[in-house]
N, C-alpha and C. Protein backbone atom coordinates (compact mmCIF):
# COMPACT_ATOMS: atom_id res chain seq x y z
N UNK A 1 -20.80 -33.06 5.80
CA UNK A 1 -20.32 -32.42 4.58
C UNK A 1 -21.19 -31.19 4.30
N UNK A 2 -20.84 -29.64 4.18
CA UNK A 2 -21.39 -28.88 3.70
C UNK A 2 -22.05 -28.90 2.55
N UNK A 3 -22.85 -28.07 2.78
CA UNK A 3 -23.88 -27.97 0.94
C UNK A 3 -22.94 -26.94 -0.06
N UNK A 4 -23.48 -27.22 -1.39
CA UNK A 4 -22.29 -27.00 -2.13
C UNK A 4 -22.94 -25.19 -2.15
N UNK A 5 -24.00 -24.71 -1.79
CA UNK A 5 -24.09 -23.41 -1.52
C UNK A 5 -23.16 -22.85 -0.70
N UNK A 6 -22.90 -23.17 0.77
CA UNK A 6 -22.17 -23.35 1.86
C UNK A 6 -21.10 -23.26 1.64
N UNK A 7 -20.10 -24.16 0.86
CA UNK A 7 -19.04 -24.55 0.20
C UNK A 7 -18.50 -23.54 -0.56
N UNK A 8 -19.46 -23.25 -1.48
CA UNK A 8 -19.41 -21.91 -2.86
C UNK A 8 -19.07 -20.39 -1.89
N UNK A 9 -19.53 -20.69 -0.89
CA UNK A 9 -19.58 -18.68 0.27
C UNK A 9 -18.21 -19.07 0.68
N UNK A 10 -17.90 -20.18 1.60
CA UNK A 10 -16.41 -20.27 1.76
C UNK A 10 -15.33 -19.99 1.11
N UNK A 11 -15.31 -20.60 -0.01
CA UNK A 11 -14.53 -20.30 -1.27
C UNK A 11 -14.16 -18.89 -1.52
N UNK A 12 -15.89 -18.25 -1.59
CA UNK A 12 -14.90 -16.65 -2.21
C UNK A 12 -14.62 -15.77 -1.16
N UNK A 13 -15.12 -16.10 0.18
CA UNK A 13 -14.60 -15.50 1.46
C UNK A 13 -12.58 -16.09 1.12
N UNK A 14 -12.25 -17.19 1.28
CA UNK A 14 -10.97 -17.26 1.01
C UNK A 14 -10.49 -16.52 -0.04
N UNK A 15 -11.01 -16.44 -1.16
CA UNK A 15 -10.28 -15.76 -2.35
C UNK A 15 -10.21 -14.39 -2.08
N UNK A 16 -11.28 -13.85 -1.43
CA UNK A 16 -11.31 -12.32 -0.86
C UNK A 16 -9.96 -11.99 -0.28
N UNK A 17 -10.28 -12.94 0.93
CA UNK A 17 -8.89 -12.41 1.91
C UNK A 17 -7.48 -12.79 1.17
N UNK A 18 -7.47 -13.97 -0.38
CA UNK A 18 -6.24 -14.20 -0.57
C UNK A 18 -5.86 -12.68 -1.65
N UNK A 19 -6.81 -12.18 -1.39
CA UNK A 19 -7.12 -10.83 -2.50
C UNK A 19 -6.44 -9.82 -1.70
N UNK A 20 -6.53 -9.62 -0.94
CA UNK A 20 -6.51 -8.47 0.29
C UNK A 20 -5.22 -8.98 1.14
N UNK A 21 -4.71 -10.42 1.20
CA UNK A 21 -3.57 -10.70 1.77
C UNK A 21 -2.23 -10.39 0.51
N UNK A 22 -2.65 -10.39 -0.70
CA UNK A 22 -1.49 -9.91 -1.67
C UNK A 22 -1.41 -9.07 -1.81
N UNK A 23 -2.56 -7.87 -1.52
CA UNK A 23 -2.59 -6.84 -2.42
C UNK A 23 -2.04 -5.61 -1.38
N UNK A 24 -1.82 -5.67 0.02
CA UNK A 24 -1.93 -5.67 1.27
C UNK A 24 0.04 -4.90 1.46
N UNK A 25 0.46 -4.09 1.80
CA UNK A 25 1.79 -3.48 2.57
C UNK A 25 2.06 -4.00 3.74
N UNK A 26 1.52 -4.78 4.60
CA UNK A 26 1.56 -4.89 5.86
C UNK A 26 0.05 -5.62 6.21
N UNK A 27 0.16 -6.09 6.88
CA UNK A 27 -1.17 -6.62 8.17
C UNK A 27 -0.34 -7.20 9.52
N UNK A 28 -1.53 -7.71 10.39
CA UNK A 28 -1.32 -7.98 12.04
C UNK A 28 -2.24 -8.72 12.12
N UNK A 29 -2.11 -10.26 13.27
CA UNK A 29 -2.89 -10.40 13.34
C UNK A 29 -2.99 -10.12 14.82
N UNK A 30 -4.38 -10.22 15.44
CA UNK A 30 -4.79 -9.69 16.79
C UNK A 30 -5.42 -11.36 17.43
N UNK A 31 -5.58 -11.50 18.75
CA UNK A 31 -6.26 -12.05 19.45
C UNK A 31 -7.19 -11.07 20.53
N UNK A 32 -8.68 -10.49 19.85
CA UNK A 32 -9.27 -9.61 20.51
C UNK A 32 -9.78 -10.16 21.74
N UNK A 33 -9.61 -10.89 22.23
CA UNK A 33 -10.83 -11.86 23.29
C UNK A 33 -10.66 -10.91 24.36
N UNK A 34 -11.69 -10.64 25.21
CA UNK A 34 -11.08 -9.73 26.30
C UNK A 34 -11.66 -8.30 26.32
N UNK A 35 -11.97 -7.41 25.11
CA UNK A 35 -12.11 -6.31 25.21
C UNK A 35 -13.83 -5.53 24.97
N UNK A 36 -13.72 -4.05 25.46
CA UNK A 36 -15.69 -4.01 25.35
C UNK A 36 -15.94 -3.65 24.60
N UNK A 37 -17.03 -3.59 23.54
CA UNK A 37 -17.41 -2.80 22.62
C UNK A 37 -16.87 -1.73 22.56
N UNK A 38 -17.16 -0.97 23.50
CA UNK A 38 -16.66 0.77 23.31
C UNK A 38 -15.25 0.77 23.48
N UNK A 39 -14.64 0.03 23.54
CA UNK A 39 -13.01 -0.24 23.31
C UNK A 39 -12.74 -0.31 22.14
N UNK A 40 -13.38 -1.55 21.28
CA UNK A 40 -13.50 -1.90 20.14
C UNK A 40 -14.18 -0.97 18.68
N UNK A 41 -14.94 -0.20 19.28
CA UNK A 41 -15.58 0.51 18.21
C UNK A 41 -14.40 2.14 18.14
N UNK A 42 -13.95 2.33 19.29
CA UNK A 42 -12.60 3.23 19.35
C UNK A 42 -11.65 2.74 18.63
N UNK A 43 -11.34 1.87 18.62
CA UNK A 43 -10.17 1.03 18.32
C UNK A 43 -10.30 1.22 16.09
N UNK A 44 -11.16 0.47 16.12
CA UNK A 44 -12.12 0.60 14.77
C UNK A 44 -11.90 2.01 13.70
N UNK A 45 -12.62 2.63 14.87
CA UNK A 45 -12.66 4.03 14.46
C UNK A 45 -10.89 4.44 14.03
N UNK A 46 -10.29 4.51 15.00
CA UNK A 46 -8.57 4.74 15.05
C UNK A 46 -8.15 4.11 13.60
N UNK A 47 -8.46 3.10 13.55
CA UNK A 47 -7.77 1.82 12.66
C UNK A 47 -8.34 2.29 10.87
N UNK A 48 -9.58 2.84 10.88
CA UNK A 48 -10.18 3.17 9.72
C UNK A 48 -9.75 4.63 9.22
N UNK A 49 -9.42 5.54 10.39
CA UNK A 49 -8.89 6.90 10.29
C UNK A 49 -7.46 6.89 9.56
N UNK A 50 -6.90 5.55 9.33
CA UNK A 50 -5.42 5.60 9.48
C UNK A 50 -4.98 4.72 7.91
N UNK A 51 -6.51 4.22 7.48
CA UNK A 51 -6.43 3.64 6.17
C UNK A 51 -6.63 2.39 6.63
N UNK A 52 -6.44 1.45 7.56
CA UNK A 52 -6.46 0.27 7.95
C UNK A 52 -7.80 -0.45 7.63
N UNK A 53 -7.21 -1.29 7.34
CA UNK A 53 -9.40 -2.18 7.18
C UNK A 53 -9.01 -3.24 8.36
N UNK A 54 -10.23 -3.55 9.40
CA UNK A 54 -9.93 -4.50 9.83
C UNK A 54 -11.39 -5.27 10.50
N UNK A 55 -10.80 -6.25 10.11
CA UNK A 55 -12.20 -7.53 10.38
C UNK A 55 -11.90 -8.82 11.53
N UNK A 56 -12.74 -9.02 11.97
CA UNK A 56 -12.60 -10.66 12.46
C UNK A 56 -12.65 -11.92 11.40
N UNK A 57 -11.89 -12.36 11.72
CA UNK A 57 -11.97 -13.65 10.50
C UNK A 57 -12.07 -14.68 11.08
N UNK A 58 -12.56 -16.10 10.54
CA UNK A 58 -12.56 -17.23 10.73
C UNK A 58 -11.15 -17.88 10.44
N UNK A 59 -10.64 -18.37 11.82
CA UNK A 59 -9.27 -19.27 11.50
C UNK A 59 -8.84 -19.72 10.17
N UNK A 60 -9.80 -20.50 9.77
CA UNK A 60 -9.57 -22.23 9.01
C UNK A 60 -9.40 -21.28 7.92
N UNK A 61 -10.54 -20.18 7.24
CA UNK A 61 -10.46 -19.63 6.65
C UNK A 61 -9.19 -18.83 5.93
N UNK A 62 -9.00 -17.83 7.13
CA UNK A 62 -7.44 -17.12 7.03
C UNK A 62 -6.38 -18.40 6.87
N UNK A 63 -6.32 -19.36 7.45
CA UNK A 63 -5.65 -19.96 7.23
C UNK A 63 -5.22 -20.41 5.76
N UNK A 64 -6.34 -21.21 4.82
CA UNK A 64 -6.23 -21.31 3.19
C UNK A 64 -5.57 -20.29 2.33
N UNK A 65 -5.95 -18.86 2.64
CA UNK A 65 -5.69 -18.01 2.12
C UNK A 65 -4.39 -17.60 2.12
N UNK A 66 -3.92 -17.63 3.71
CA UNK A 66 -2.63 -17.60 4.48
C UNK A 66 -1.82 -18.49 3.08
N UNK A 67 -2.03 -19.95 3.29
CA UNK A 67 -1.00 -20.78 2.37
C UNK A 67 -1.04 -20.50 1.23
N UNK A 68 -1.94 -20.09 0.65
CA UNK A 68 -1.61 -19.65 -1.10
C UNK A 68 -0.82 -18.40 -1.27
N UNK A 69 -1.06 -17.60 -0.98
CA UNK A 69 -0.30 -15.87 -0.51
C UNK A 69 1.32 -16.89 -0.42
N UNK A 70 1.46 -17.62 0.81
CA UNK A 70 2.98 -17.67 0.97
C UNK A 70 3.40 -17.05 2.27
N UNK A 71 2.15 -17.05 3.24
CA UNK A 71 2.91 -16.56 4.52
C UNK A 71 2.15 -17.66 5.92
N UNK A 72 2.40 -19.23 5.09
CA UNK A 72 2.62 -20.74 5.78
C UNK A 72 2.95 -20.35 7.28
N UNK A 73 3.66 -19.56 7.80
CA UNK A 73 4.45 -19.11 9.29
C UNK A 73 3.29 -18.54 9.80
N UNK A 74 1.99 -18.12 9.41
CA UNK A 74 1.75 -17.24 9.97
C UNK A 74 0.66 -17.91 10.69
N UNK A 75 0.19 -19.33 10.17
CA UNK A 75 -1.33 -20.43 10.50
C UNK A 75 -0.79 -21.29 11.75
N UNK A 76 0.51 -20.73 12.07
CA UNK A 76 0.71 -21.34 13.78
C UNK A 76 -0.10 -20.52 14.66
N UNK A 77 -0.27 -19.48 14.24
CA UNK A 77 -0.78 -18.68 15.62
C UNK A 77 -2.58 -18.11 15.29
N UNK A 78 -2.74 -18.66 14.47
CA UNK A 78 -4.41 -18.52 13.99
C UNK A 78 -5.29 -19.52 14.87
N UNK A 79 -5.42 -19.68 16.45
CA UNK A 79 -6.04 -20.16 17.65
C UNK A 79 -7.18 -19.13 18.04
N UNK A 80 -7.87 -19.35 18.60
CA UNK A 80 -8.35 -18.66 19.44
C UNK A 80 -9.37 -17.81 18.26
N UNK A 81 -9.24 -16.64 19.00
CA UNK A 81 -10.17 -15.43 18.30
C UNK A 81 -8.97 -14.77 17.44
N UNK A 82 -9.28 -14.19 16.49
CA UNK A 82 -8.48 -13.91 15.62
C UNK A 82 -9.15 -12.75 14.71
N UNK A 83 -8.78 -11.47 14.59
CA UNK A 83 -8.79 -10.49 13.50
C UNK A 83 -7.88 -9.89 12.88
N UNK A 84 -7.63 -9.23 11.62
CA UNK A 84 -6.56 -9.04 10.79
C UNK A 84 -7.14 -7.67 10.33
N UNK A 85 -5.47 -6.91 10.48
CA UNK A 85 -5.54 -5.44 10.33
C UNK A 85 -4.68 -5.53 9.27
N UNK A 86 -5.30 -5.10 8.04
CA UNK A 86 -4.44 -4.87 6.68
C UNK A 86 -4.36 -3.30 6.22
N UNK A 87 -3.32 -2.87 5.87
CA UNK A 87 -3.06 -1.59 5.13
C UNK A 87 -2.15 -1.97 4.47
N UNK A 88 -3.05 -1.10 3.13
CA UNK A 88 -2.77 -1.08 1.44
C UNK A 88 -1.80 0.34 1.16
N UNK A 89 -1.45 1.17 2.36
CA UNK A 89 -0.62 2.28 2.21
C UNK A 89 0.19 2.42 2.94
N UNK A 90 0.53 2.49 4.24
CA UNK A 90 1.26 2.65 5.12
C UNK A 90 1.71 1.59 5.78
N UNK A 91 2.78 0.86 5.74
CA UNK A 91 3.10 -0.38 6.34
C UNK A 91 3.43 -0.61 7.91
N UNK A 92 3.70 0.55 8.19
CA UNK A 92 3.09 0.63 10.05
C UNK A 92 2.26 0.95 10.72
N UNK A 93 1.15 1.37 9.72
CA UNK A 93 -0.38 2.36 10.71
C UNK A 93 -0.24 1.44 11.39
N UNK A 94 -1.03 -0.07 11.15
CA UNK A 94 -1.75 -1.10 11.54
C UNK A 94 -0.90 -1.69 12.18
N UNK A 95 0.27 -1.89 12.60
CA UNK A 95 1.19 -2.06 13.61
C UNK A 95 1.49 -1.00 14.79
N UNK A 96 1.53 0.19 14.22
CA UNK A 96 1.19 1.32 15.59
C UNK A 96 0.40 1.06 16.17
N UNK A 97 -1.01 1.50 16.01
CA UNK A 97 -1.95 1.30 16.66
C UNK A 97 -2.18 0.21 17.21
N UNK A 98 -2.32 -0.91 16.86
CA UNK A 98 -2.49 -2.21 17.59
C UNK A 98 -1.64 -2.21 18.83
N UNK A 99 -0.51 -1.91 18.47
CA UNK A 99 0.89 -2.23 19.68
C UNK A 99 0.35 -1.48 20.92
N UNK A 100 -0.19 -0.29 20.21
CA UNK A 100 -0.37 1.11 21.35
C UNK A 100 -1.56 0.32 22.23
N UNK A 101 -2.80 -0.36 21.35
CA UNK A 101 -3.66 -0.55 21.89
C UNK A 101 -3.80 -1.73 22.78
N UNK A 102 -2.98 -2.59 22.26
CA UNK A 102 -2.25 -3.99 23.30
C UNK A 102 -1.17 -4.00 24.49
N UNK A 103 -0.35 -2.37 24.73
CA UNK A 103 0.13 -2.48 25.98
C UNK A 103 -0.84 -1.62 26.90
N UNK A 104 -1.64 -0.76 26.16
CA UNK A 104 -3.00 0.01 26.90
C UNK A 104 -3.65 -1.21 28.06
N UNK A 105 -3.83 -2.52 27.22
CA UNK A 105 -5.52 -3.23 27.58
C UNK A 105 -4.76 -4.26 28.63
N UNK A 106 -3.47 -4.30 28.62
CA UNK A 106 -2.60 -4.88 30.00
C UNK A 106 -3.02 -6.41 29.82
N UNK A 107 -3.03 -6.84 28.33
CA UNK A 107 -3.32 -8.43 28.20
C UNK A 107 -4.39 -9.05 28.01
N UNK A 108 -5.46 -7.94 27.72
CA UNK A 108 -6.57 -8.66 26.70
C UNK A 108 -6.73 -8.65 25.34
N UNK A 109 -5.52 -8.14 25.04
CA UNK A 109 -6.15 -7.53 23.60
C UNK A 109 -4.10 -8.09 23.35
N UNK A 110 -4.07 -9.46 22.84
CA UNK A 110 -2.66 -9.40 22.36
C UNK A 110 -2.53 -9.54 20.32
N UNK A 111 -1.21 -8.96 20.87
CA UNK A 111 -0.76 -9.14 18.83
C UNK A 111 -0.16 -10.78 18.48
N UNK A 112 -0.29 -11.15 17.54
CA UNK A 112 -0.07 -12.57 17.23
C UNK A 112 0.79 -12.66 16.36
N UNK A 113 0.98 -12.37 14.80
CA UNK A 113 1.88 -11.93 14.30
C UNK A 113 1.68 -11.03 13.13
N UNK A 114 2.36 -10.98 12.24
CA UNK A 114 1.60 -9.77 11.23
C UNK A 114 2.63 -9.95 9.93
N UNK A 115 2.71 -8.93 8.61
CA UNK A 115 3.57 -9.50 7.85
C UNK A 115 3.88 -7.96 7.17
N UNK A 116 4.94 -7.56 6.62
CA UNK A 116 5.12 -6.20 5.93
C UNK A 116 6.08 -6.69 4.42
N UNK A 117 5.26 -6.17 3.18
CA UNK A 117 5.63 -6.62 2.02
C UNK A 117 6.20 -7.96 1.66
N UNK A 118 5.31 -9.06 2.15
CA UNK A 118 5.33 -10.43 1.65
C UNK A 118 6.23 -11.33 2.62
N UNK A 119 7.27 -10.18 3.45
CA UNK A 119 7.56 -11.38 4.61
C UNK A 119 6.56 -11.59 5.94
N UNK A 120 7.34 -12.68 6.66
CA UNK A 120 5.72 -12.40 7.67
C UNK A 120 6.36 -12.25 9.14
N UNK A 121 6.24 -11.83 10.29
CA UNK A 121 6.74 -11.62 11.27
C UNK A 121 6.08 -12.36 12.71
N UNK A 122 6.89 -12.20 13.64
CA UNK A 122 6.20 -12.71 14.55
C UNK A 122 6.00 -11.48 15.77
N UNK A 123 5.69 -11.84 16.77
CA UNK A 123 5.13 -10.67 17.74
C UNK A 123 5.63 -9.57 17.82
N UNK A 124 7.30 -10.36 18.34
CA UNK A 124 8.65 -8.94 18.22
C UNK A 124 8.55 -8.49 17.30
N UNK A 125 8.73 -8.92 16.27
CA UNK A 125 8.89 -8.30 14.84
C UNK A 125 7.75 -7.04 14.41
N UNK A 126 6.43 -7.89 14.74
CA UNK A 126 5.03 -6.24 14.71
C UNK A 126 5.48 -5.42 16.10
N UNK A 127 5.56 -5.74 16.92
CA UNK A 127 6.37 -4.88 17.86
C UNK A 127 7.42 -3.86 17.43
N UNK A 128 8.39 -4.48 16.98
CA UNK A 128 9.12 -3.30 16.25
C UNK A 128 9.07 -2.56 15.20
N UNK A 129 8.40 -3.07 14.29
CA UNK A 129 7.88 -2.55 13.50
C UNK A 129 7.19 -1.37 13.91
N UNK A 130 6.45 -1.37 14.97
CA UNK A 130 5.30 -0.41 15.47
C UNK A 130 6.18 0.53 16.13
N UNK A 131 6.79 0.60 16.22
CA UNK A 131 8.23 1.59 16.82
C UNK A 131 8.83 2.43 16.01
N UNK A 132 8.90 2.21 14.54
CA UNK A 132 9.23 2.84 13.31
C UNK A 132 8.75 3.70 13.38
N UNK A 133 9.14 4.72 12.81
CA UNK A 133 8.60 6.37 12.63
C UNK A 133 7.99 6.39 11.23
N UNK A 134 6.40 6.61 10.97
CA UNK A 134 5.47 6.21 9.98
C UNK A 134 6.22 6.83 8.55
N UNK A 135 5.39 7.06 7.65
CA UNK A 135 6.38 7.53 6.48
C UNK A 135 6.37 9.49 6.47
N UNK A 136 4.85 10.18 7.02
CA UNK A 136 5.62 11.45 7.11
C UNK A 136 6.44 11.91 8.18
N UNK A 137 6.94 10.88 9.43
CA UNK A 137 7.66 11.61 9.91
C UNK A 137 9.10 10.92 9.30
N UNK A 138 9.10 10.33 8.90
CA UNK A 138 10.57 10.07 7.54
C UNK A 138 10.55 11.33 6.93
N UNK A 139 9.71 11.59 6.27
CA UNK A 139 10.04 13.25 5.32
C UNK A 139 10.50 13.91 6.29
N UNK A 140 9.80 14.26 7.40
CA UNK A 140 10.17 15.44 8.17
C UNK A 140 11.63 15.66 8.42
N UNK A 141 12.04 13.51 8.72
CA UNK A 141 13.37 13.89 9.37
C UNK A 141 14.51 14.03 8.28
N UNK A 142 13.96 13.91 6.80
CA UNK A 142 14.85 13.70 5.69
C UNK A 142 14.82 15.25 5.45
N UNK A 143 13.98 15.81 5.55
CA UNK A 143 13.70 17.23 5.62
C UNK A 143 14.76 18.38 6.23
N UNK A 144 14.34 17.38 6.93
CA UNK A 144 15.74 18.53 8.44
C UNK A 144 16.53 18.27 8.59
N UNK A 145 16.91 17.31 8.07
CA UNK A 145 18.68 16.58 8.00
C UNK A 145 19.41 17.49 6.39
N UNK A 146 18.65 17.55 4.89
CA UNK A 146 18.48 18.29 4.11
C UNK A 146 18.68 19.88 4.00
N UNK A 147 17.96 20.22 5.05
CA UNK A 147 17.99 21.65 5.46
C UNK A 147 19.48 22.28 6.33
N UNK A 148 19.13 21.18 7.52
CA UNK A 148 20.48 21.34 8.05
C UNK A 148 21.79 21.52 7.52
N UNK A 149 21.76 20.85 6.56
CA UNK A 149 23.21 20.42 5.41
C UNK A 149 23.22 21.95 4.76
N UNK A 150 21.73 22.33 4.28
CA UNK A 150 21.98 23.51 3.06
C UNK A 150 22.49 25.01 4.24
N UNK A 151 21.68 24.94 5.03
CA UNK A 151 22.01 26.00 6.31
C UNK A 151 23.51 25.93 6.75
N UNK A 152 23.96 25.12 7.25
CA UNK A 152 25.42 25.01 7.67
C UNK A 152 26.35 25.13 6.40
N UNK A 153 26.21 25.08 4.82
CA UNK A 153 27.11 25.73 3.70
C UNK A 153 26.58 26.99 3.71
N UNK A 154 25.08 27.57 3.66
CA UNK A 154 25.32 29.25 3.37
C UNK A 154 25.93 29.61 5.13
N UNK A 155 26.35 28.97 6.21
CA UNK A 155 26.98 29.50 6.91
C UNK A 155 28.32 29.68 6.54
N UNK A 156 28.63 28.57 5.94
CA UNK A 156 30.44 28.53 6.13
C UNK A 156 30.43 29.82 4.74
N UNK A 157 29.81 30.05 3.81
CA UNK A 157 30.06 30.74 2.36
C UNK A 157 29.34 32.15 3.55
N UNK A 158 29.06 32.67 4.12
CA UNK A 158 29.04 33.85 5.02
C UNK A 158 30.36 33.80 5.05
N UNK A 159 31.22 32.76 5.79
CA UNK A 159 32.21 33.42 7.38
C UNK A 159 33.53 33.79 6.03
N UNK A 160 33.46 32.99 4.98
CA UNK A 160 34.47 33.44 4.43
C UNK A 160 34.31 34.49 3.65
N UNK A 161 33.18 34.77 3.01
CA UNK A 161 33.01 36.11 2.40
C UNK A 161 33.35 37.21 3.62
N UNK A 162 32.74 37.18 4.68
CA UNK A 162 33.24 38.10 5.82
C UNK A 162 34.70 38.28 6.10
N UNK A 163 35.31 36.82 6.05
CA UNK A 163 36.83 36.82 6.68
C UNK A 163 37.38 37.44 5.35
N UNK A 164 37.01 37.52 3.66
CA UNK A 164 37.65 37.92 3.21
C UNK A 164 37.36 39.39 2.58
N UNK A 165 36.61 40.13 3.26
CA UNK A 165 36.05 41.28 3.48
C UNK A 165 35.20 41.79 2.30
N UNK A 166 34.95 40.82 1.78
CA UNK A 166 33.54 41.32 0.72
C UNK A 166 32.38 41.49 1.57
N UNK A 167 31.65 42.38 0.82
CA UNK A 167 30.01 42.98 1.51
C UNK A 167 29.08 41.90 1.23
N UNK A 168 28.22 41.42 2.46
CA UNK A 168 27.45 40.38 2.83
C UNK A 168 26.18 41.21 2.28
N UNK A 169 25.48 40.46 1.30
CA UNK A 169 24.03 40.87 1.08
C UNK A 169 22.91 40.02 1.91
């Protein structure tokens, strides 16, 4: 039986992550086993550049936290080594990058599952997810779809001012 000091650190380590698992757009979880430091501290680096926080966690741990949050699906695959990539802004950084960095490492470095706004997913699912086009290239393409539309009416309001022989300014 742990000491109730022992006991007391567990506790708010769970409440942390049940803090960070609600408050959270998205996370992943990873099975890092396999990869080198200087893989990992790249990886890190990438993951922190992008808003992502990401830690190694203790199973049993993530797990408690896992069931209060409400994503029960997700403590099947909490084996092994286990770290969790959460972002509080962008609900695919932390699914890009991971994906990118797990078909890079050719099977040391796999994705386990992950969750985007309170549902939770499984491998395919952060897989595709990570395929999504992040949120500024959404503007871009809402942008140019927008533009396109306004460009092709001052074309057609040209051809008929021309066809009906008023002077084009």
């Amino acid at each position: 039986m742990p000491s109730e000091k022992i006991l007391q650190q567990k506790q708010e380590v769970v409440a942390e992550l049940k803090t960070k698992l609600s408050s959270a757009v998205a996370g992943v979880l990873v099975d890092y086993k396999g990869i080198t430091v200087a893989d990992d501290t790249k990886l890190r680096r990438e993951l922190r550049e992008a808003g992502v926080e990401y830690g190694v966690v203790k199973n049993t741990l993530l797990r408690f936290a896992a069931k209060e949050v409400g994503f029960e699906e997700l403590t099947s695959v909490m084996e092994g080594t286990t770290a969790l990539a959460i972002s509080h802004e962008d609900p695919v950084a932390a699914a890009k990058i991971l994906n990118k960095y797990a078909e890079d490492s050719k099977g040391k470095f796999v994705i386990k599952a992950g969750f985007v706004e309170g549902k939770t997913l499984d491998k395919a699912g952060v897989e595709h997810l990570a395929k999504l086009p992040n949120r500024e290239q959404l503007l871009v393409q809402l942008l140019s779809v927008l533009n396109g539309n306004i460009r092709g009416l001052a074309v057609a309001l040209n051809a008929i001012a021309e066809k009906n022989g008023a002077e084009v300014a």
